[in-house]
Protein backbone atom coordinates (compact mmCIF):
# COMPACT_ATOMS: atom_id res chain seq x y z
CA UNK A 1 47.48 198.95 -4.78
CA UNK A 2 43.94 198.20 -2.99
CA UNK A 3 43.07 194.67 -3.58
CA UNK A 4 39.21 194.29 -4.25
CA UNK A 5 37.05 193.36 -1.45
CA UNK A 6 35.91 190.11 -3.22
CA UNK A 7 39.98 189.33 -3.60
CA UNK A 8 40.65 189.81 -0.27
CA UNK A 9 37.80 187.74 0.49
CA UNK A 10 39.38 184.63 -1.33
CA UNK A 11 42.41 185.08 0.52
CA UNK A 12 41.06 185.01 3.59
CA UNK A 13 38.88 181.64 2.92
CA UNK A 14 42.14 179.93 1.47
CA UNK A 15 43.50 181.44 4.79
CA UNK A 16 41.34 179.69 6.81
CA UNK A 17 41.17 176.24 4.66
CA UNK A 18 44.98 176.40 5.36
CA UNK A 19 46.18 176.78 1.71
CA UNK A 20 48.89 179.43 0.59
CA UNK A 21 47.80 182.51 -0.96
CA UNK A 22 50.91 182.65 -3.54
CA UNK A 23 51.13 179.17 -4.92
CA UNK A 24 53.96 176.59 -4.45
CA UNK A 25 57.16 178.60 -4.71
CA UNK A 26 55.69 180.06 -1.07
CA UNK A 27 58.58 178.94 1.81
CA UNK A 28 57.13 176.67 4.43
CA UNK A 29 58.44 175.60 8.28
CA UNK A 30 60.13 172.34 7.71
CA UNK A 31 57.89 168.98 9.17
CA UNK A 32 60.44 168.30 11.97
CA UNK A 33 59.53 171.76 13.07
CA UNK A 34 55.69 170.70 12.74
CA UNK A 35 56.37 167.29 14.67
CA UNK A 36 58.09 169.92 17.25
CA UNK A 37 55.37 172.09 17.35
CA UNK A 38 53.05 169.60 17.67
CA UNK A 39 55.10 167.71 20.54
CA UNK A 40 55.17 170.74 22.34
CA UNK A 41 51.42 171.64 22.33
CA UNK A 42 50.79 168.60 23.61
CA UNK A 43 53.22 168.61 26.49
CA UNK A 44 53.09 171.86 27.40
CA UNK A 45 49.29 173.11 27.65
CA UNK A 46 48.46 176.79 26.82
CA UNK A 47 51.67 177.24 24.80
CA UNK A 48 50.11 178.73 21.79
CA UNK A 49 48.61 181.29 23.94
CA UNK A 50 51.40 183.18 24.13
CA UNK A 51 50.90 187.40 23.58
CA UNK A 52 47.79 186.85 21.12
CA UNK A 53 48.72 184.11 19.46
CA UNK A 54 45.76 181.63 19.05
CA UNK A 55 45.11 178.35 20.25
CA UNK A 56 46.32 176.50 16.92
CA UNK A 57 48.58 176.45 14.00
CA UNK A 58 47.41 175.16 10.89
CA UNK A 59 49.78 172.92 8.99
CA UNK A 60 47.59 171.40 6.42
CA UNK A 61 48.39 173.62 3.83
CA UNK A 62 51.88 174.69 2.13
CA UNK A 63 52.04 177.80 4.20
CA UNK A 64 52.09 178.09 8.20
CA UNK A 65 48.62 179.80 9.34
CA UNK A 66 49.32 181.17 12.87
CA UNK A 67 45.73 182.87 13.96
CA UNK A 68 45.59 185.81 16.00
CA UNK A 69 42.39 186.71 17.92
CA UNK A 70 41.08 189.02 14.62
CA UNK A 71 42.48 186.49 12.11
CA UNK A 72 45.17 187.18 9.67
CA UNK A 73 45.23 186.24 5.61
CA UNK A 74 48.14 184.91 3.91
CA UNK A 75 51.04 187.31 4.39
CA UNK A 76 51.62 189.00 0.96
CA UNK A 77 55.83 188.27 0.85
CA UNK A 78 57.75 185.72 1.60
CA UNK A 79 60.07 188.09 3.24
CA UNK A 80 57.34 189.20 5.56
CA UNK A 81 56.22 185.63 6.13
CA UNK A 82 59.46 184.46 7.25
CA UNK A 83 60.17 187.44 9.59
CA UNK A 84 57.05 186.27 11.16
CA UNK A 85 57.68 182.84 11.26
CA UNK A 86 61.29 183.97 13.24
CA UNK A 87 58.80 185.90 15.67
CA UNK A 88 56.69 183.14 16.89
CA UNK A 89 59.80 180.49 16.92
CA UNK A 90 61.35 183.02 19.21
CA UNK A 91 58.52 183.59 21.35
CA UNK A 92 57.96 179.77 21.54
CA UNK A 93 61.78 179.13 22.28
CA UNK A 94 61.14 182.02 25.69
CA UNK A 95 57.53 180.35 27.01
CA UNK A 96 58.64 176.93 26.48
CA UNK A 97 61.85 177.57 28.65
CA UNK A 98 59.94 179.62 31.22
CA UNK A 99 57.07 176.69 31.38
CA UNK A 100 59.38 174.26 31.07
CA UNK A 101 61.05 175.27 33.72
CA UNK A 102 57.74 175.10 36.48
CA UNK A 103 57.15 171.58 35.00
CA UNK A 104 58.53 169.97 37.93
CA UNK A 105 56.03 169.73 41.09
CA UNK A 106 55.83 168.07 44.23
CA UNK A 107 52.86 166.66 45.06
CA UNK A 108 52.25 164.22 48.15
CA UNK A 109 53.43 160.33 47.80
CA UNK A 110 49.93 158.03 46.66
CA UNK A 111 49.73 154.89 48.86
CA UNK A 112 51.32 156.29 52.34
CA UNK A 113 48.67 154.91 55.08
CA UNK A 114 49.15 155.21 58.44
CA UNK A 115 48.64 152.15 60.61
CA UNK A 116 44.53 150.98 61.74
CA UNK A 117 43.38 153.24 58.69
CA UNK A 118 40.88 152.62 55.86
CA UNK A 119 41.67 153.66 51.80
CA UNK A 120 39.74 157.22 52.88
CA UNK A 121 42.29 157.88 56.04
CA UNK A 122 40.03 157.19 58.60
CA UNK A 123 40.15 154.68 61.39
CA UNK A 124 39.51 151.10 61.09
CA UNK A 125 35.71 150.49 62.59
CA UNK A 126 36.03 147.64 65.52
CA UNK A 127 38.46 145.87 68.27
CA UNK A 128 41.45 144.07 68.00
CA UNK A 129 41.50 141.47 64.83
CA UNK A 130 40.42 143.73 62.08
CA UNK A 131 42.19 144.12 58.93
CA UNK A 132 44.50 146.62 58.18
CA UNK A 133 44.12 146.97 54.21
CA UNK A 134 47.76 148.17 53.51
CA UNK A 135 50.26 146.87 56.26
CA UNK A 136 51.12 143.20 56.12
CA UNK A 137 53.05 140.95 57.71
CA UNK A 138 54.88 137.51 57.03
CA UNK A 139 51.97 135.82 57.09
CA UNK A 140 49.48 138.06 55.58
CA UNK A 141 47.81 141.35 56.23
CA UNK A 142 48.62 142.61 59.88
CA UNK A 143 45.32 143.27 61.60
CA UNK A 144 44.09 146.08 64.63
CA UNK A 145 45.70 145.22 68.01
CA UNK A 146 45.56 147.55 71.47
CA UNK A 147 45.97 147.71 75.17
CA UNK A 148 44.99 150.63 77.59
CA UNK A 149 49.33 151.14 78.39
CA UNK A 150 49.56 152.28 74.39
CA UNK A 151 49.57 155.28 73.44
CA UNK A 152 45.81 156.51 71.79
CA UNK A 153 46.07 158.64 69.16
CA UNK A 154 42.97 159.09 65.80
CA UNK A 155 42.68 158.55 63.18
CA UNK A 156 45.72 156.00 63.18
CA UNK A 157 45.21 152.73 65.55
CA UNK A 158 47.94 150.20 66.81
CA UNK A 159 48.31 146.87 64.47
CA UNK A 160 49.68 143.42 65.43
CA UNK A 161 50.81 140.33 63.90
CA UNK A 162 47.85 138.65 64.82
CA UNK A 163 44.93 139.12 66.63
CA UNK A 164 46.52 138.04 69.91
CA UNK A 165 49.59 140.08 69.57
CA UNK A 166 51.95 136.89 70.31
CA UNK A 167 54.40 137.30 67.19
CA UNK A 168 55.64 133.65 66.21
CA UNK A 169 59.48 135.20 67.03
CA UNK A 170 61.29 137.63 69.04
CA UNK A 171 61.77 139.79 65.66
CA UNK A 172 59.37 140.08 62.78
CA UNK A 173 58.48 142.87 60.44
CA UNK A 174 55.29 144.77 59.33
CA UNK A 175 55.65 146.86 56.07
CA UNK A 176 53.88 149.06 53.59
CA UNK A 177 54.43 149.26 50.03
CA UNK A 178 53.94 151.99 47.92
CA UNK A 179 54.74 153.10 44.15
CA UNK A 180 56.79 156.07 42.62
CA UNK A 181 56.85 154.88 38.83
CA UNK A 182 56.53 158.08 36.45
CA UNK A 183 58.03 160.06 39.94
CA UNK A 184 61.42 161.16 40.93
CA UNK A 185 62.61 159.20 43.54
CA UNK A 186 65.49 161.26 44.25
CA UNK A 187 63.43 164.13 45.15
CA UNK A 188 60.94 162.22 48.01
CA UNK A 189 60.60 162.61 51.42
CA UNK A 190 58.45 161.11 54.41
CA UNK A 191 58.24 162.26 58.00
CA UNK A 192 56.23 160.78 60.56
CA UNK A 193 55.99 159.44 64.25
CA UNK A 194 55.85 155.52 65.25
CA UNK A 195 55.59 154.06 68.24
CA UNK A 196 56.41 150.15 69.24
CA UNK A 197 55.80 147.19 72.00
CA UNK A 198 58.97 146.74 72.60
CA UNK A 199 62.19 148.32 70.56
CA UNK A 200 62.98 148.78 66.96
CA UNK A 201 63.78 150.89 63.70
CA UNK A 202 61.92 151.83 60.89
CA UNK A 203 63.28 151.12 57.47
CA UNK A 204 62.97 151.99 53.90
CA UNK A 205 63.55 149.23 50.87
CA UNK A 206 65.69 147.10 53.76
CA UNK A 207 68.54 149.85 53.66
CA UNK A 208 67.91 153.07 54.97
CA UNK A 209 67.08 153.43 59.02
CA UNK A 210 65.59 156.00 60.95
CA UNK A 211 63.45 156.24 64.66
CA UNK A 212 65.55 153.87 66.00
CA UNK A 213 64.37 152.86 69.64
CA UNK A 214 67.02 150.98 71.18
CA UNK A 215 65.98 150.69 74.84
CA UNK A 216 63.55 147.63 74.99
CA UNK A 217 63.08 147.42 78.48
CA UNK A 218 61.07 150.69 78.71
CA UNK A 219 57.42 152.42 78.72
CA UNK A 220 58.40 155.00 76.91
CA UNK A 221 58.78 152.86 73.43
CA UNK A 222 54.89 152.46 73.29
CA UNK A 223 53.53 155.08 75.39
CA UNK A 224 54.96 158.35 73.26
CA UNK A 225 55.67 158.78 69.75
CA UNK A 226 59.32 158.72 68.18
CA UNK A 227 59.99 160.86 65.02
CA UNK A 228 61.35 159.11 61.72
CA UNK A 229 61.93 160.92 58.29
CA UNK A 230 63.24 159.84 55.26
CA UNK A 231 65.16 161.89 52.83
CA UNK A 232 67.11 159.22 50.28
CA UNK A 233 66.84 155.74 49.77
CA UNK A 234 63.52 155.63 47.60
CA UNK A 235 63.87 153.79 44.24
CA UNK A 236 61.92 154.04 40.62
CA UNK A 237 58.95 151.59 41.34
CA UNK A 238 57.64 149.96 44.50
CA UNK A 239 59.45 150.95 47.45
CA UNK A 240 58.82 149.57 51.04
CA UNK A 241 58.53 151.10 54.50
CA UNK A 242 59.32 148.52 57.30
CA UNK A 243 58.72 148.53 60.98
CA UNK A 244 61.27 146.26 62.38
CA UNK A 245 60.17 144.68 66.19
CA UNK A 246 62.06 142.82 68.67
CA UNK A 247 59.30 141.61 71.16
CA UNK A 248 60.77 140.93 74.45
CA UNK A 249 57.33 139.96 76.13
CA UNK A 250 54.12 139.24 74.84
CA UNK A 251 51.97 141.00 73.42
CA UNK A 252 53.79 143.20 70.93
CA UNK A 253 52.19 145.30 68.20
CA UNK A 254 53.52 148.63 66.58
CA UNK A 255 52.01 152.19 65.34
CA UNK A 256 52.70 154.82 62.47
CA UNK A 257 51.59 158.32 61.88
CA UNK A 258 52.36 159.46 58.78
CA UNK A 259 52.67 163.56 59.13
CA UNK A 260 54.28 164.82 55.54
CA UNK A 261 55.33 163.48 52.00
CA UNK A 262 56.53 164.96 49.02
CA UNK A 263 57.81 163.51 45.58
CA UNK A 264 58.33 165.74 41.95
CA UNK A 265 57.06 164.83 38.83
CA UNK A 266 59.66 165.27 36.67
CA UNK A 267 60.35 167.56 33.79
CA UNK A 268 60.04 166.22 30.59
CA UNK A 269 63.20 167.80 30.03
CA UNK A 270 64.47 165.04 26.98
CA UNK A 271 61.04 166.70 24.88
CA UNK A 272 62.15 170.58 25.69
CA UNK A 273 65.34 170.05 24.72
CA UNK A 274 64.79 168.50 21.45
CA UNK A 275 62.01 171.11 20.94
CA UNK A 276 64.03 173.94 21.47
CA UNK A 277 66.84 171.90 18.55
CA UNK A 278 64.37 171.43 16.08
CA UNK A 279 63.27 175.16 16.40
CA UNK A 280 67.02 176.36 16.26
CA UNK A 281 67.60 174.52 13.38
CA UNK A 282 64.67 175.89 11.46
CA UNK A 283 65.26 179.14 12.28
CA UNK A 284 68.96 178.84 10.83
CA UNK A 285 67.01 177.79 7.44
CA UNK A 286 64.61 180.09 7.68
CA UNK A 287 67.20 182.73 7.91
CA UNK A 288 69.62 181.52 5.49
CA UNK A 289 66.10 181.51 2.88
């Protein structure tokens, strides 16, 4: 039977103010599946865009309203609303497993400076005795050092102890810190080149060595670069890259060139999976109803 045009009317504005067009006894999603729902729109952007459906879902109302792009009323059975209702959690379940899935991406480590650089990359305006804003030393930041037997190489410059180059021992350290809260450390990496008046090793968090240049009594240590990567040994938080000199005659100073880095965000895998629950579950009631 045609429903007048002023009928149809009314259910389309109770549509759209989100109240049910048959009255109380109409079956409803339960509110853990709106508290999913809503969890998941949030964390996954775009997820209600999935094969028409619109960018929303009302909940304010006893009824779920799920737009398309023409705009639906209130389904007329509870049969047919609950069919749908089994549709969308279905397609949900698919496109949050799919975008779940690309959640995780690597992007390149935050606070990785190479030595004699400013917070933009670039080198470190004037002689020997300027500032380096991110290495330091055991007494405080490590500043610009250089003599014409180092290697030259921009945008990165040498750095010293001090502004004489005279370290107050044979061994000392110059480090960098840098952060990987809300990252996953287990998935970082660094590669880069370092060179060093005299001998030494880079290190990362005190533990893990690489670039080791044993020979001390050499030009080779500060006139070419020596590759270092790191693979394993990052940590949740602040982590620290090391240069660790032995000085066997004055001056002594040390250089790093950062050339890649790579950490993943991680998945908010705990959130899918109890999204994907929730919607199980509901669609077992649904079903049973």
């Amino acid at each position: 039977m045609k429903l007048r045009a002023d009928t149809q009317r009314g259910l389309r504005a109770r549509a759209e103010r989100g109240l049910s067009c048959r009255g109380p006894r109409r079956r409803t999603l339960s509110a853990s599946a709106e508290l999913c729902f809503r969890s998941l729109r949030s964390a996954v952007p775009g997820l209600m865009q999935i094969r028409g459906l619109a960018a929303r879902a009302d909940w304010r109302g006893p009824c779920i309203l799920v737009r398309s792009s023409v705009g639906w009323p209130c389904r007329r059975s509870s049969r047919t609303t609950r069919a749908s209702s089994m549709k969308i959690i279905a397609r949900l379940v698919v496109a949050t497993a799919l975008l779940g899935g690309s959640q995780a991406m690597a992007v390149p480590i935050v606070g990785l400076y190479s030595t004699g650089v400013d917070n933009a990359g670039a080198a470190l305006v004037g002689g020997n005795g300027v500032v380096d804003p991110h290495w330091n030393s055991a007494q405080g930041p490590a500043v610009t050092f250089y003599i014409g037997a180092y290697l030259f190489t921009t945008p990165s410059r040498w750095i010293a102890y001090n502004a004489t180059g005279v370290p107050p021992s044979s061994t000392y350290t110059i480090s960098l810190s840098f952060d990987l809260t809300g990252f996953d450390p287990t998935s970082a990496s660094i590669t880069g080149n370092w060179a060093v008046d005299n001998c030494g090793h880079m290190s990362l968090n005190g533990t893990t060595i690489s670039g080791v240049i044993s020979n001390c009594n050499t030009l080779a240590s500060f006139s070419g670069f020596t590759a270092f990567s790191f693979t394993s040994g990052f940590v949740a938080g602040i982590n620290t890259l090391t240069m660790n000199i032995t000085n066997v005659g004055n001056p002594s100073a040390g250089h790093v060139q950062f050339l890649t880095s790579s950490v993943q965000v991680p998945e908010p895998a705990t959130l899918l999976l109890l999204g994907l629950g929730l919607m199980g579950v509901t669609a077992v009631r649904l079903r049973r109803a």
